[in-house]
N, C-alpha and C. Protein backbone atom coordinates (compact mmCIF):
# COMPACT_ATOMS: atom_id res chain seq x y z
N UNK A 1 1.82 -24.84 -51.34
CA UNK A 1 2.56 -24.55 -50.11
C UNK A 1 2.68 -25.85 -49.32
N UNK A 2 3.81 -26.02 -48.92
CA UNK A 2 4.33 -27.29 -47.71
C UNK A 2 4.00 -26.73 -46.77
N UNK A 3 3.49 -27.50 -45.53
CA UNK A 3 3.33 -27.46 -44.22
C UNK A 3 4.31 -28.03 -43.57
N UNK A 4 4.67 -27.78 -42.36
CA UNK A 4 5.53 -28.20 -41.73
C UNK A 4 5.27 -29.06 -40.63
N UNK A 5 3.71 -29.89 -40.93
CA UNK A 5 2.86 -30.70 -40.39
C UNK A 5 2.09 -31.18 -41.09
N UNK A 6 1.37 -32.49 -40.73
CA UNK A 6 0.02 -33.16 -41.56
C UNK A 6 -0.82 -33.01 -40.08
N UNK A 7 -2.07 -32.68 -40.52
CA UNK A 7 -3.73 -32.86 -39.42
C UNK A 7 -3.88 -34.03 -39.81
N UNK A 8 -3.88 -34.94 -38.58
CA UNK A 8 -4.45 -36.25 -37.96
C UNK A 8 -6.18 -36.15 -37.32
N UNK A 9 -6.72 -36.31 -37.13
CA UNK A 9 -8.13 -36.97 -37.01
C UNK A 9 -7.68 -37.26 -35.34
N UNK A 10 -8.29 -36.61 -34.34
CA UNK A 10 -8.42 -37.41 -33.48
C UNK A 10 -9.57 -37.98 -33.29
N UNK A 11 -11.06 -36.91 -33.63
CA UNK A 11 -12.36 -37.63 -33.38
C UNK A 11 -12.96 -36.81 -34.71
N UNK A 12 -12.73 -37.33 -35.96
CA UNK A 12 -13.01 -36.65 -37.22
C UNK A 12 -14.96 -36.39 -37.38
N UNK A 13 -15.72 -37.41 -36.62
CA UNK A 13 -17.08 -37.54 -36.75
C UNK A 13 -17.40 -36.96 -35.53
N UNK A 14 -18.19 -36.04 -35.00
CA UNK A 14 -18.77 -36.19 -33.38
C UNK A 14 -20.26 -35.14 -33.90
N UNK A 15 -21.17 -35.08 -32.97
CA UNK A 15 -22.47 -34.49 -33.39
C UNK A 15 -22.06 -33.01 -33.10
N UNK A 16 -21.12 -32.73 -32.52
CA UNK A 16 -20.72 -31.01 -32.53
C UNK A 16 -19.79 -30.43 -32.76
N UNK A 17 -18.56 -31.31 -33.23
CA UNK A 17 -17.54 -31.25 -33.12
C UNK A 17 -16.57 -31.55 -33.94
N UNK A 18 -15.70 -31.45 -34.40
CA UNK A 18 -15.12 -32.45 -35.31
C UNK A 18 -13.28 -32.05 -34.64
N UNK A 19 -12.99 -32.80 -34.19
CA UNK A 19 -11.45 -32.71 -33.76
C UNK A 19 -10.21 -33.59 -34.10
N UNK A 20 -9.13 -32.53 -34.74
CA UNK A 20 -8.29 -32.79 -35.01
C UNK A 20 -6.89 -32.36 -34.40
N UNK A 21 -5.53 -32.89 -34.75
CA UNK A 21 -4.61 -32.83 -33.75
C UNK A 21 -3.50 -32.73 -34.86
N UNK A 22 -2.24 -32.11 -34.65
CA UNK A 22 -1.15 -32.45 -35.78
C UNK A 22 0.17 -33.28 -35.65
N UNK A 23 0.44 -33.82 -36.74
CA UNK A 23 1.86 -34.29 -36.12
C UNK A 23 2.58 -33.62 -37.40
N UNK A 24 4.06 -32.75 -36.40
CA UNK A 24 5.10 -31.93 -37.13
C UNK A 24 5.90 -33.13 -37.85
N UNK A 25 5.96 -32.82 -38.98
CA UNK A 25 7.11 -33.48 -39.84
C UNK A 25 8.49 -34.33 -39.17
N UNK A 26 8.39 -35.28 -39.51
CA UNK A 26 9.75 -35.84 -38.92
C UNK A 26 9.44 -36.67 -37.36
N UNK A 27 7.94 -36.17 -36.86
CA UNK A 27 8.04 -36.67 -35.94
C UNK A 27 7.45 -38.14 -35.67
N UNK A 28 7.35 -38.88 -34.63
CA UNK A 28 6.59 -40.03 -34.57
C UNK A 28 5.42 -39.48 -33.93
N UNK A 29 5.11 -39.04 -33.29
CA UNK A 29 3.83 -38.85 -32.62
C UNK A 29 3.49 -37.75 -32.90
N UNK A 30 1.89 -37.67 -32.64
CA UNK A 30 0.97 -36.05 -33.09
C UNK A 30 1.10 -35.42 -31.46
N UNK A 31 0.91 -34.24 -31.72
CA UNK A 31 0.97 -33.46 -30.37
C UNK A 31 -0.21 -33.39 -29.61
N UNK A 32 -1.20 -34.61 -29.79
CA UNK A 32 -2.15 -34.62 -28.72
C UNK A 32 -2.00 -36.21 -28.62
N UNK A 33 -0.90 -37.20 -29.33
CA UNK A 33 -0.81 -38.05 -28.54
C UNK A 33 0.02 -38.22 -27.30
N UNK A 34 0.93 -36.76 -28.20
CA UNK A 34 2.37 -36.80 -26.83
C UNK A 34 1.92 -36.61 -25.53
N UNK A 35 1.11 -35.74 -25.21
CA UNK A 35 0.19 -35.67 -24.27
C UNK A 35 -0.68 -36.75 -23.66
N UNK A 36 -1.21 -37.38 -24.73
CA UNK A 36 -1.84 -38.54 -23.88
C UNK A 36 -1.09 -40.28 -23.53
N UNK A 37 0.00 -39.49 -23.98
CA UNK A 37 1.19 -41.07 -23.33
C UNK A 37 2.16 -40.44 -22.23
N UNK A 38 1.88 -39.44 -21.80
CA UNK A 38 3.08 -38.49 -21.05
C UNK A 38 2.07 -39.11 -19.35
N UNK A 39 3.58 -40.16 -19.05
CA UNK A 39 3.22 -40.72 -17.47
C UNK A 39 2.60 -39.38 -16.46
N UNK A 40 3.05 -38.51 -16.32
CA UNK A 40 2.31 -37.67 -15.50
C UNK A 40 1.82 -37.11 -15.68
N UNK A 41 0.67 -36.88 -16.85
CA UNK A 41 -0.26 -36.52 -17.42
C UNK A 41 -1.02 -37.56 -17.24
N UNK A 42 -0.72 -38.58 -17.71
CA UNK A 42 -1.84 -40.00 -17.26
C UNK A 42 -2.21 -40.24 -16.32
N UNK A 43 -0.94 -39.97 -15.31
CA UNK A 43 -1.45 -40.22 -13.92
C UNK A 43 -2.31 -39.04 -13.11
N UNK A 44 -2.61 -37.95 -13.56
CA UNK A 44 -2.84 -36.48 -12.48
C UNK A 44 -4.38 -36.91 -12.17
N UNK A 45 -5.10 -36.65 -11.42
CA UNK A 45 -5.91 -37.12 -11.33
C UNK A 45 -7.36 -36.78 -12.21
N UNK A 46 -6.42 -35.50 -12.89
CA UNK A 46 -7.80 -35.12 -13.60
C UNK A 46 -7.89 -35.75 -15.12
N UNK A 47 -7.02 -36.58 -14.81
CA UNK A 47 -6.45 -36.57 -17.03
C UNK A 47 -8.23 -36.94 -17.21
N UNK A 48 -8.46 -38.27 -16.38
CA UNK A 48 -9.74 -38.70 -17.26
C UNK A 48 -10.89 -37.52 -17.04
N UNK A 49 -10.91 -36.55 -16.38
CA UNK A 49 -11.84 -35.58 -16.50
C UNK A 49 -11.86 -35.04 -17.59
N UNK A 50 -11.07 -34.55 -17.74
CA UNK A 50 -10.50 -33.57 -18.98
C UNK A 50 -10.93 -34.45 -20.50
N UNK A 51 -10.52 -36.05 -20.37
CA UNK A 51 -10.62 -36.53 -21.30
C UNK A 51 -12.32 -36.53 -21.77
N UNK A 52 -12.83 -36.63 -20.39
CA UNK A 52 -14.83 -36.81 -20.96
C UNK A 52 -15.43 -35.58 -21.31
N UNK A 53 -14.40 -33.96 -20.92
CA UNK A 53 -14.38 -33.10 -21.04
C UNK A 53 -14.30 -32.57 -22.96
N UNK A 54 -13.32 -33.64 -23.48
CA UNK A 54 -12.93 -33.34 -24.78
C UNK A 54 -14.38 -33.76 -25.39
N UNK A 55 -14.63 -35.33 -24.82
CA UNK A 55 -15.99 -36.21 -25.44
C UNK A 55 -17.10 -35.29 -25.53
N UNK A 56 -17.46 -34.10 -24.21
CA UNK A 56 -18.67 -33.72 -24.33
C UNK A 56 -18.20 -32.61 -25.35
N UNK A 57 -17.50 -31.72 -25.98
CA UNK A 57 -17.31 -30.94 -26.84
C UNK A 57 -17.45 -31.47 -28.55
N UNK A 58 -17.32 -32.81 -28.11
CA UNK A 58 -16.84 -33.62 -29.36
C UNK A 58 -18.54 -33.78 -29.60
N UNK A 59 -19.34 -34.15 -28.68
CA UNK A 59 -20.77 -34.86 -29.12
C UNK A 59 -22.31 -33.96 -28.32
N UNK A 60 -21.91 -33.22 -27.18
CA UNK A 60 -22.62 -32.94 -26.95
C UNK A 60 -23.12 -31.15 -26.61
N UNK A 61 -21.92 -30.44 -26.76
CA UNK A 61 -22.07 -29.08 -26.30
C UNK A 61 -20.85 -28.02 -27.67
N UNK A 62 -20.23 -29.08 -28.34
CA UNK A 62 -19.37 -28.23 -29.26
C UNK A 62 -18.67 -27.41 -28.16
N UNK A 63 -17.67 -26.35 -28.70
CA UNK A 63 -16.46 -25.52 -28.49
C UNK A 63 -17.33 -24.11 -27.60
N UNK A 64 -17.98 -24.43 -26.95
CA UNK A 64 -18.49 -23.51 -25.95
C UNK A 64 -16.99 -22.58 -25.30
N UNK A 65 -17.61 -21.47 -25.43
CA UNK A 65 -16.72 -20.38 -25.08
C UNK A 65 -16.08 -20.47 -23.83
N UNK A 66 -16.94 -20.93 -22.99
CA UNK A 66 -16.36 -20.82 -21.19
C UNK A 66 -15.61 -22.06 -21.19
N UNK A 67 -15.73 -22.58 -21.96
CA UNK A 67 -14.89 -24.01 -21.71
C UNK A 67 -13.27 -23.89 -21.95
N UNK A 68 -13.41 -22.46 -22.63
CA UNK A 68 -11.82 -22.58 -22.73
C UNK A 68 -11.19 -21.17 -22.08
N UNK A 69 -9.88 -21.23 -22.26
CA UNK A 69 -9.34 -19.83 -21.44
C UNK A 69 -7.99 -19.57 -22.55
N UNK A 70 -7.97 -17.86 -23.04
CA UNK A 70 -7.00 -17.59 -23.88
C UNK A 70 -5.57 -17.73 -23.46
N UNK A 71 -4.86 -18.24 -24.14
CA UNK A 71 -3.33 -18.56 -23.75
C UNK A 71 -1.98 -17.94 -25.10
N UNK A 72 -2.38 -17.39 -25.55
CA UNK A 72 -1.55 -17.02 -26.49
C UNK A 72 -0.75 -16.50 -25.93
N UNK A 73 1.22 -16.39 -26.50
CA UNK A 73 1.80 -15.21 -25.42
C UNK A 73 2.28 -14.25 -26.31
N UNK A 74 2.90 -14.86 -27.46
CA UNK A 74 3.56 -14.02 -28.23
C UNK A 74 2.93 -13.21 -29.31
N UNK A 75 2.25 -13.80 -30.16
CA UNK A 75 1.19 -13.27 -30.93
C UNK A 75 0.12 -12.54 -30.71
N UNK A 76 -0.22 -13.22 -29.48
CA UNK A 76 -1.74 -12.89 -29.25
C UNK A 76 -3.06 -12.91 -29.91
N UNK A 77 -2.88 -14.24 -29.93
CA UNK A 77 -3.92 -15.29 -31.03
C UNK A 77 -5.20 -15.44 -30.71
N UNK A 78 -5.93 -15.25 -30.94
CA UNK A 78 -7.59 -15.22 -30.34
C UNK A 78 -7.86 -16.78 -29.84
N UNK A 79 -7.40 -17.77 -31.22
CA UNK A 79 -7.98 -18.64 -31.51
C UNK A 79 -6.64 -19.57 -30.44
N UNK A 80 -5.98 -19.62 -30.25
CA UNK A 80 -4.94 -20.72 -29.06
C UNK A 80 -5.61 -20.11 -27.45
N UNK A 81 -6.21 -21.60 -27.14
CA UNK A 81 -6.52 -21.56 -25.63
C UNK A 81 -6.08 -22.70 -24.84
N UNK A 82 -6.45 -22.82 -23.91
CA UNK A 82 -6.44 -23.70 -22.71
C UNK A 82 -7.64 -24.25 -22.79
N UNK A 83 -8.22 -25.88 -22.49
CA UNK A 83 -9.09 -26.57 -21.96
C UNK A 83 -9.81 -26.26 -20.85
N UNK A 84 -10.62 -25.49 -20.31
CA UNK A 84 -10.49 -25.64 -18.66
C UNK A 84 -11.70 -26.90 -17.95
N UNK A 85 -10.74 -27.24 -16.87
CA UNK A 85 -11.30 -28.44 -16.67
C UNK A 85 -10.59 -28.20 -14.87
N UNK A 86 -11.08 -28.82 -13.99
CA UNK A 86 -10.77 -28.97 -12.25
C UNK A 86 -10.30 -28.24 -11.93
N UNK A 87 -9.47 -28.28 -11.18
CA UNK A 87 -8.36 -26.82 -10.61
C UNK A 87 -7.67 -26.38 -11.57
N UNK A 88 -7.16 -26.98 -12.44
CA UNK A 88 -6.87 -25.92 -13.19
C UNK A 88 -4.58 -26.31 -13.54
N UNK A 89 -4.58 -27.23 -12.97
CA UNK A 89 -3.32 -27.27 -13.09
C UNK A 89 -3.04 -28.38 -14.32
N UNK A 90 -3.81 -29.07 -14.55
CA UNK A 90 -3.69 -30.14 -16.10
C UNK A 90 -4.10 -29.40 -16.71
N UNK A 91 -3.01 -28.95 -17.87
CA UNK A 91 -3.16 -28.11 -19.48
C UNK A 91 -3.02 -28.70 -20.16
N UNK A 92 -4.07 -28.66 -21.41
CA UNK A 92 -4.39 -28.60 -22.54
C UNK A 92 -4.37 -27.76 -22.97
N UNK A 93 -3.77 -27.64 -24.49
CA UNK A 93 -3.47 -26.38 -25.52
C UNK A 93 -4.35 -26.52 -26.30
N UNK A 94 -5.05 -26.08 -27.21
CA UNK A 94 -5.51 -26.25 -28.53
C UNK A 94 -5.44 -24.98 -29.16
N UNK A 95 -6.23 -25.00 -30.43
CA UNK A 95 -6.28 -23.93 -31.36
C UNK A 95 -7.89 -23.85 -31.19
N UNK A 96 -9.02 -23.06 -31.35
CA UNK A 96 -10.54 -23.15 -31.27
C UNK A 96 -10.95 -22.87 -32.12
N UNK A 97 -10.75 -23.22 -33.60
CA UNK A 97 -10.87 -22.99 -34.54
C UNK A 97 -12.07 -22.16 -34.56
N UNK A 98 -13.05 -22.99 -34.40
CA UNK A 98 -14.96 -22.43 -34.40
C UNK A 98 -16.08 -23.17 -33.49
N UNK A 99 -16.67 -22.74 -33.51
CA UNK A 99 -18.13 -23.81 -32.52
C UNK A 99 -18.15 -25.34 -32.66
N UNK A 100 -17.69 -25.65 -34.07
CA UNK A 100 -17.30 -27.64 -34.38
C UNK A 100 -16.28 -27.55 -35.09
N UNK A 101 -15.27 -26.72 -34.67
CA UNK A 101 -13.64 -27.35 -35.13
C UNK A 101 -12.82 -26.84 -34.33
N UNK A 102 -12.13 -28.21 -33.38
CA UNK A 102 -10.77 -28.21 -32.60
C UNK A 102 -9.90 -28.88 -33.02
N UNK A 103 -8.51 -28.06 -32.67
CA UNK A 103 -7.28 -28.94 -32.92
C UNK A 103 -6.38 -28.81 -31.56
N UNK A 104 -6.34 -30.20 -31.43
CA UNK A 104 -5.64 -29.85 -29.78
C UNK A 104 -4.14 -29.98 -30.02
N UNK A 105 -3.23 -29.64 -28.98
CA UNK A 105 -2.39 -29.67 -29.26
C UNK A 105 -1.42 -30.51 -27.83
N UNK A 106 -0.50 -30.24 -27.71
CA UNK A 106 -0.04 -30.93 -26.49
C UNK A 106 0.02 -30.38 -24.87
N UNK A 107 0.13 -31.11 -23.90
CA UNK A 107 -0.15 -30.25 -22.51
C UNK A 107 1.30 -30.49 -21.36
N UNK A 108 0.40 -30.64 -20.20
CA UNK A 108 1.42 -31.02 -19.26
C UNK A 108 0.72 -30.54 -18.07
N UNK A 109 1.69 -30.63 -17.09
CA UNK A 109 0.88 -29.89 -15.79
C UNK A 109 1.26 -28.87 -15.20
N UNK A 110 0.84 -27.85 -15.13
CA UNK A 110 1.62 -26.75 -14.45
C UNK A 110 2.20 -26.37 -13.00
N UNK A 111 3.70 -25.64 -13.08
CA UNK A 111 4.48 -26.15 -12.12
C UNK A 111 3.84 -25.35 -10.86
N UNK A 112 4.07 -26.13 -9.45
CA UNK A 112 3.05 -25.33 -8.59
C UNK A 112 4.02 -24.18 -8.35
N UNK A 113 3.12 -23.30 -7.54
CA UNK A 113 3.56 -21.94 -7.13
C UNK A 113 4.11 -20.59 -8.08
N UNK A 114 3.58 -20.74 -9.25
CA UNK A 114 3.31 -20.23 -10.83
C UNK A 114 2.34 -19.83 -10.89
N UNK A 115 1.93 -18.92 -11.37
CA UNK A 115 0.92 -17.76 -12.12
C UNK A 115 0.91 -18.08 -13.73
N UNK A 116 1.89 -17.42 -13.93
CA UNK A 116 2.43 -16.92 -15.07
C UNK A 116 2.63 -18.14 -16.29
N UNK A 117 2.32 -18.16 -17.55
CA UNK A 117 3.01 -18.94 -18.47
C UNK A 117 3.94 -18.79 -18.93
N UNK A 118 5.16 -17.65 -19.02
CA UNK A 118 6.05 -17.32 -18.65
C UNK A 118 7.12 -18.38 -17.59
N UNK A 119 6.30 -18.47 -16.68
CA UNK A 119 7.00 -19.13 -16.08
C UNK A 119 7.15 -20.54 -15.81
N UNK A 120 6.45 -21.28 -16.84
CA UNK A 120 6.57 -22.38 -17.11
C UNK A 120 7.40 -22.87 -18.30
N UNK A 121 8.21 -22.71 -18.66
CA UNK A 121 9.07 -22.81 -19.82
C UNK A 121 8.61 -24.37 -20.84
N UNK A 122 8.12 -25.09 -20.42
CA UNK A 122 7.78 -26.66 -21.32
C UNK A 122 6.30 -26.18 -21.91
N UNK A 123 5.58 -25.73 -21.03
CA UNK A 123 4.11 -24.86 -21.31
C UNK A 123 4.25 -23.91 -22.48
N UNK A 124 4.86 -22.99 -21.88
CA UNK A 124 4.99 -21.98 -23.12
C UNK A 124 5.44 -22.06 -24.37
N UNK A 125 6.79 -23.11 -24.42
CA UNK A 125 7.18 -24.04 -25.55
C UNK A 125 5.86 -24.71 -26.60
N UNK A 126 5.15 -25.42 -25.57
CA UNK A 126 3.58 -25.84 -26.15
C UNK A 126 2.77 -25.06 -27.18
N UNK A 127 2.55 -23.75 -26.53
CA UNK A 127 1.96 -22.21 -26.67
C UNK A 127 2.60 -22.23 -28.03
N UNK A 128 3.88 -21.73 -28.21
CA UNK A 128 4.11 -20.94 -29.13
C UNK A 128 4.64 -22.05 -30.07
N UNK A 129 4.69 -23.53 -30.26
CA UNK A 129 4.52 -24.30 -31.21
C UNK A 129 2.88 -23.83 -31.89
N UNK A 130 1.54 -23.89 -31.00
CA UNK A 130 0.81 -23.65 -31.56
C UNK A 130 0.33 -22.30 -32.38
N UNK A 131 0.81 -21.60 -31.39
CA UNK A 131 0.80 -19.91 -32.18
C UNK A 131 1.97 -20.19 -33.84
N UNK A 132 2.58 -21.13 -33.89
CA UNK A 132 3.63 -20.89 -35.64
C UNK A 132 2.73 -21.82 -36.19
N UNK A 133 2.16 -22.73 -35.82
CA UNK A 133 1.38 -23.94 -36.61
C UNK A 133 -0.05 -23.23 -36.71
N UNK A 134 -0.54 -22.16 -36.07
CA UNK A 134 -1.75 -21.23 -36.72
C UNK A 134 -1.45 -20.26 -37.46
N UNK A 135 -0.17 -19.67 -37.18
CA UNK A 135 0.11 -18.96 -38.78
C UNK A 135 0.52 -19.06 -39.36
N UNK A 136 1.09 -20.78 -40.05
CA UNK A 136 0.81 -21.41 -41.21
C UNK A 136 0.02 -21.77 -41.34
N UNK A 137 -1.38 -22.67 -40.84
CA UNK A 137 -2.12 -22.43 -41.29
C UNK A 137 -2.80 -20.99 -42.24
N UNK A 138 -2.96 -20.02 -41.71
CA UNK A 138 -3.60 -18.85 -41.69
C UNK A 138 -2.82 -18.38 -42.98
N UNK A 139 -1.33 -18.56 -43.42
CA UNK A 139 -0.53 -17.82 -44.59
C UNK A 139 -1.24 -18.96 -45.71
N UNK A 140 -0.83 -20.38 -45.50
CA UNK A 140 -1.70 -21.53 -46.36
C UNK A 140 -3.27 -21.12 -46.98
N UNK A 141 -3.76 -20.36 -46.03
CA UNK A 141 -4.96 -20.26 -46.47
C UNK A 141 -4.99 -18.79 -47.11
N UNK A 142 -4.78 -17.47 -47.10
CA UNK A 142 -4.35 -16.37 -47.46
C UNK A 142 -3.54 -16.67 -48.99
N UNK A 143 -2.20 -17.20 -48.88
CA UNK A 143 -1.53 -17.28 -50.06
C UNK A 143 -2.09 -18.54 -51.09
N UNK A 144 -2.58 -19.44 -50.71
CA UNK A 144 -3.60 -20.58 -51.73
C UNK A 144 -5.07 -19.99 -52.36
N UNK A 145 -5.78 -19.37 -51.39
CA UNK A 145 -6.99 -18.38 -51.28
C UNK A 145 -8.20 -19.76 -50.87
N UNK A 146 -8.00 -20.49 -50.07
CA UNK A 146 -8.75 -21.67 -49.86
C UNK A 146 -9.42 -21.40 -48.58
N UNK A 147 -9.93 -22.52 -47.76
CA UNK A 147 -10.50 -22.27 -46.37
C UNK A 147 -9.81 -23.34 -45.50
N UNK A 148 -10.26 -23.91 -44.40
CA UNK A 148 -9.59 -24.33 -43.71
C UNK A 148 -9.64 -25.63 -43.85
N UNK A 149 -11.12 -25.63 -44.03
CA UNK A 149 -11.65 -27.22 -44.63
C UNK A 149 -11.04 -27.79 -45.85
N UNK A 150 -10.45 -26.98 -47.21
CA UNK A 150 -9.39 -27.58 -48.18
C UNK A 150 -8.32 -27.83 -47.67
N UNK A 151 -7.82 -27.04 -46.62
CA UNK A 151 -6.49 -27.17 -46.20
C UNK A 151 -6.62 -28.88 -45.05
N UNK A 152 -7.85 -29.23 -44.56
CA UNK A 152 -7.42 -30.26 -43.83
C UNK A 152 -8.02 -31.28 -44.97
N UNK A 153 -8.29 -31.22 -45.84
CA UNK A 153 -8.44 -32.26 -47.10
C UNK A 153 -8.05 -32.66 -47.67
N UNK A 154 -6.48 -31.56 -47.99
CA UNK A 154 -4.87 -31.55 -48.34
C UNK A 154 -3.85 -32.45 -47.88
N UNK A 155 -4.13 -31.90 -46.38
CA UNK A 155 -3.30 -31.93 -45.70
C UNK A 155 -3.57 -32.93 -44.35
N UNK A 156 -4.20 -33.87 -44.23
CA UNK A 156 -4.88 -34.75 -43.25
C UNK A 156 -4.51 -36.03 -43.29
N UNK A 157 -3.99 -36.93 -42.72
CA UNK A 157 -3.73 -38.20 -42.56
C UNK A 157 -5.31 -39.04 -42.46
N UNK A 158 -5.85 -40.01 -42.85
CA UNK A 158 -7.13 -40.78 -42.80
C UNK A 158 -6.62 -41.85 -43.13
């Protein structure tokens, strides 16, 4: 089976963690670099929170449950959440694979006077890239009969 992405390595070694990120076919950048070159994402004041936020998941506390918040819209994916980190308006997407496997995905900031992900249309775009890139994964692994770990052994840039 083709993917319609390769898994990139963002922090492939960490003592709790092991995190990875994808880049879709055709593209130049992985969807957790687009995020971390996106000027107003760089600039918000929380980016570098969030970022020591990724580090302590990566080395010191793994994929702790409260750390994240469910965001799926269409599917209703267990495994696609939110980062949570300060107030709450710098998003991060990922997938939560398990206790030491993340794949993040891309963010942005959410528009003020919004609730809803719905009502963020670039957000939700985010969302439901990750909700089709977990169920290819998930068919990849079902129709091959492999695990997730062959599939990023396959399928991984290093």
């Amino acid at each position: 089976m083709k993917l319609s992405f390769e898994i990139v390595p963002v922090f492939e070694k960490g003592f709790r963690t092991r995190i990875y990120t994808f880049r879709l076919n055709g593209e130049v950048y992985s969807e957790f670099k687009k995020f971390e070159i996106n000027p107003k994402v760089i600039s918000h004041p929380e980016f570098f929170t969030l970022i020591s936020r990724i580090d302590q998941i990566r080395n010191k506390y793994g994929c702790r449950m409260d750390w994240f918040k469910d965001e799926s819209e269409f599917y209703k994916i267990d495994a696609i959440k939110r980062i949570l980190c300060g107030r709450g308006d710098l998003r991060l997407y990922c997938i939560r694979w398990s206790d030491s496997l993340l794949f993040l995905g891309d963010g942005g900031i959410k528009m003020p006077g919004t609730n809803r992900l719905q009502e963020n249309p670039p957000l939700l775009a985010i969302v439901k890239k990750l909700e089709s890139i977990y169920k290819e994964l998930m068919d990849c692994m079902q129709d091959e009969g492999i695990t997730i770990e062959e599939i990023i052994r396959r399928y991984s840039r290093r």
